[in-house]
Structure formats: C-alpha cells, structure tokens
Protein backbone atom coordinates (compact mmCIF):
# COMPACT_ATOMS: atom_id res chain seq x y z
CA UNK A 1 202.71 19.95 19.25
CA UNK A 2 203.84 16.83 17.35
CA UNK A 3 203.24 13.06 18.15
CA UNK A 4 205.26 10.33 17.84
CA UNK A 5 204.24 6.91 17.13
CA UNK A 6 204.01 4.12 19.44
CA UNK A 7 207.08 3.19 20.90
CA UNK A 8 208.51 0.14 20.26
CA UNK A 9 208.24 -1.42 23.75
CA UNK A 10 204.31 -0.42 23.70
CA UNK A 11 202.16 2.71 25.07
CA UNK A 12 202.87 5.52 23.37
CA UNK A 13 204.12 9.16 24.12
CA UNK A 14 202.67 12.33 22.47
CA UNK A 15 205.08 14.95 22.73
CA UNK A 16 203.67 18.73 23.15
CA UNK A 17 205.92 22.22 22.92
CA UNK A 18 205.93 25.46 22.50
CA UNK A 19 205.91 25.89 19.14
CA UNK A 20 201.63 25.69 18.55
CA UNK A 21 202.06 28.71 15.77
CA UNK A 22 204.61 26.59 13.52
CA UNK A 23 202.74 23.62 13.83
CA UNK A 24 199.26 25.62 13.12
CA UNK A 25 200.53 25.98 9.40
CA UNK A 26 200.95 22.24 9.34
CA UNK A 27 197.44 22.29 9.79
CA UNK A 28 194.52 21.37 7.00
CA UNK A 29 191.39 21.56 7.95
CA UNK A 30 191.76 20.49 11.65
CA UNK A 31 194.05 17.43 11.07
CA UNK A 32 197.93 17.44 12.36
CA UNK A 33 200.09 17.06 8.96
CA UNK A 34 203.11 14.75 10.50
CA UNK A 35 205.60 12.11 9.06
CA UNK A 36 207.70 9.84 10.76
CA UNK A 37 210.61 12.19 10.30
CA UNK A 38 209.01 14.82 12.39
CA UNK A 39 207.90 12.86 15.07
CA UNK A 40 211.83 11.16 14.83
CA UNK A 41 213.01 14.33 15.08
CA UNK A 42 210.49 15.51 18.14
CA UNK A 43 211.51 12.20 19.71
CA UNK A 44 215.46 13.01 19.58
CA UNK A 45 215.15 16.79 20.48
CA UNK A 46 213.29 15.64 23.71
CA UNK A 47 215.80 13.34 24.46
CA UNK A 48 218.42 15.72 24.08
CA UNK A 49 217.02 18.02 26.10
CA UNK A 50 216.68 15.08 28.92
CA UNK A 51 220.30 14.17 28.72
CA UNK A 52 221.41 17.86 29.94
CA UNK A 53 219.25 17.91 32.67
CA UNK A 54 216.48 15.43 34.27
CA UNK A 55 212.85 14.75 33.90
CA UNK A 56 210.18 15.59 36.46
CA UNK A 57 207.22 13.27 35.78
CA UNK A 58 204.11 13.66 37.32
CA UNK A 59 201.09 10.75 36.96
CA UNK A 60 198.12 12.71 37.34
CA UNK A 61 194.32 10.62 37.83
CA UNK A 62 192.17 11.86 35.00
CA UNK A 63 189.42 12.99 36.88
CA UNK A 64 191.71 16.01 39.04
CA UNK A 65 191.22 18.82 37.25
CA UNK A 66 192.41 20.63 39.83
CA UNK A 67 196.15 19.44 39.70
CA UNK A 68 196.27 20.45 36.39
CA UNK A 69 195.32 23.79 36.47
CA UNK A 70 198.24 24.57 38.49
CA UNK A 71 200.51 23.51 35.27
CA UNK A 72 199.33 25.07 32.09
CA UNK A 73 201.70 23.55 30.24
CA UNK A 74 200.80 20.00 31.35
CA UNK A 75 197.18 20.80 30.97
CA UNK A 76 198.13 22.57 27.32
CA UNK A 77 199.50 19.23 26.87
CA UNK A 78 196.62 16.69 27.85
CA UNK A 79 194.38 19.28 25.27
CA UNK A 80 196.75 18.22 22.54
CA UNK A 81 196.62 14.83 23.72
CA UNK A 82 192.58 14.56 24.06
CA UNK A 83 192.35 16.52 20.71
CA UNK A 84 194.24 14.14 18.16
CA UNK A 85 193.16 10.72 19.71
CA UNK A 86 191.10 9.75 16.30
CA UNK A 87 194.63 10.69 14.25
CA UNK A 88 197.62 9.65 16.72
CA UNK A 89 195.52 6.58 18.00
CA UNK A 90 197.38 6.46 21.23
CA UNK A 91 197.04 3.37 23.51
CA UNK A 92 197.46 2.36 27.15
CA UNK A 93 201.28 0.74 27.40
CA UNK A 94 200.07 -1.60 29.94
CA UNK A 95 197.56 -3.39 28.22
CA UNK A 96 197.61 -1.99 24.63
CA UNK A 97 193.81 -1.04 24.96
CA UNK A 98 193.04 1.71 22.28
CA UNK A 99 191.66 5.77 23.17
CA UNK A 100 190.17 5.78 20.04
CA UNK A 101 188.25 2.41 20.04
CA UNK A 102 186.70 3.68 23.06
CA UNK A 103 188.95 2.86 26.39
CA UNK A 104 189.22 5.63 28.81
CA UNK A 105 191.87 7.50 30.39
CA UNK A 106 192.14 6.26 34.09
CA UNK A 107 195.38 8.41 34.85
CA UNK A 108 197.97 10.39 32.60
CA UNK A 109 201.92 10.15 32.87
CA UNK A 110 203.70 13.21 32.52
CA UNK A 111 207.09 13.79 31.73
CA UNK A 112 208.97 18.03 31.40
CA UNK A 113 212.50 18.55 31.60
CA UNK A 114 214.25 19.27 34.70
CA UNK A 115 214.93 22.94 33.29
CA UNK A 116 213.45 25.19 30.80
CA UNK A 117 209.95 23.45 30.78
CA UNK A 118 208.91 24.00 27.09
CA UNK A 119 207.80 20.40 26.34
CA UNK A 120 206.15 17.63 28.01
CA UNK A 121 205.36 14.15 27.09
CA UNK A 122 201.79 12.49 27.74
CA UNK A 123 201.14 8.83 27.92
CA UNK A 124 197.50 7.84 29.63
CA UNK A 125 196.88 4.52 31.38
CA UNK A 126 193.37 3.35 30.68
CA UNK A 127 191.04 3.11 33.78
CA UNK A 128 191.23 -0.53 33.91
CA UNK A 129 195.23 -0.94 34.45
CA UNK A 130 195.13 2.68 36.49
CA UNK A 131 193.28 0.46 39.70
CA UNK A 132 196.15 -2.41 39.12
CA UNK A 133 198.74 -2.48 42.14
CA UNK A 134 200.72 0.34 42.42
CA UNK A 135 204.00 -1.66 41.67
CA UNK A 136 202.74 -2.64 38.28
CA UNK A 137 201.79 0.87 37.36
CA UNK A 138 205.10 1.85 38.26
CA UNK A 139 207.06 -0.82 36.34
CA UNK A 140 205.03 0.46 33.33
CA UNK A 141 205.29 3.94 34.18
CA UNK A 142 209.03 3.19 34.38
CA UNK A 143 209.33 1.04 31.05
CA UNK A 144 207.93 4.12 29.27
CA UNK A 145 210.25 6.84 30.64
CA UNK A 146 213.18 4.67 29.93
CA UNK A 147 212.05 4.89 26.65
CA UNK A 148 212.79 8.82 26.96
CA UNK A 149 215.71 8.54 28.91
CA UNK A 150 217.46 5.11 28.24
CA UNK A 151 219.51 4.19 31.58
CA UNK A 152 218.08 6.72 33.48
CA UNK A 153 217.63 6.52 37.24
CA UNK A 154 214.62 6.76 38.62
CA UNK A 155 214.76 8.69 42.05
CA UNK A 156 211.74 9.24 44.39
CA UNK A 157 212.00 12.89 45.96
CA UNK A 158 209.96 12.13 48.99
C-alpha cells in the first residue's frame, strides 16, 4: 500500500499490494510514513514482477461501481488511492490537473500483473481529459504504462 511519486513523464501511479498489515505499522495517526526509497523500491518490485509475465490494465469510468466490485483488489486499490489524495497529491497525466486542489476523477487506469495478482497500479484521468477523443486517452494511457513496462507492447485482446 505504498505510493510512488509522480513519474517523470507526468501523471502519477500509486501502487497498492498485499501487504496492508506491514504498512499499518508505518502508520501515525492516519498518515502513510513513506520515503523515496520505499516508493523506489515499490516501483522496481512492480516492474519486476511485469517483466516475468504481462500486465492486464483495465480503465474503468469513475462513476461504475459496479465493474469494480467484481475485482476487490482493484477496488481495494482505488480505496487506497481515494484515501491518501491530500498526502500523495496525485494528478491527471494528461493535463497535470491536481486531486487534491479539487479536480475530479473522470476514469481510473488500472494496471495487475498477468499472474499472481497481488498488486495493482492506479492512475485517474480527471473528468475533463476522460471526454477527450479516445486516441488521446489512449496515447496517455499508453505513455503511463510504458512507464511500468518500458518497451512493452501494447496488445488489444478483442
């Protein structure tokens, strides 16, 4: 249940696993105690786990509650996510508007490993840039997940 900073290309991806009771004694008085090595580490574990298999990404509008109580740990995840805005300060990678200044989550990106689903990465597109045209959401979407998976190909299962 760590975050890392923004990346460095923009938007930013909070990373969320398993591990809720170790990172409970991180906890004083309600706020996340992370550094920069933790969320470096969080970062390169992920990636890791990427490289030996695949990622399965879903983008999931923020008003369809109903997709994401079929995945617990997505909607674990997004509880994380919605929980630490005021500390982790995440932002929209298309435009850079900030959750905790007040823009609002149009849509949330996704990301699990292809196998042993422990951890999954959330990144929210504010509602503004979620009604652009799909192709720009998807070079976005895409920008960010290279982040995860540099050189990665991006294959559409339909």
């Amino acid at each position: 249940m760590k975050a890392n900073p923004p990346l460095h290309g923009g938007g930013s991806v909070i990373l969320f696993g398993d591990s809720q009771q170790q990172n409970a004694s991180r906890n004083i008085r309600g706020i996340a105690m992370s550094n920069r090595h933790q969320r470096r580490a969080d970062l390169r574990s992920f990636k890791r786990e990427a490289h030996r298999a695949h990622l399965v990404t879903y983008m999931i509008a923020a008003d369809d509650e109903v997709s994401l109580d079929r995945h617990p740990l997505l909607s674990r995840a997004l509880a994380f996510w919605r929980g630490n805005i005021m500390q982790r300060r995440p932002f929209c990678p298309a435009c850079k508007s900030n959750y905790a200044d007040g823009a609002l989550p149009g849509a949330f990106l996704f990301s699990t490993t292809g196998v042993a689903r422990t951890n999954a990465s959330v990144t929210a597109f504010c509602d503004q840039c979620w009604h652009l045209p799909p192709d720009d959401i998807e070079r976005e979407a895409a920008r960010v997940l290279r982040q995860l998976l540099p050189g990665g190909k991006f294959l559409d299962p339909r």
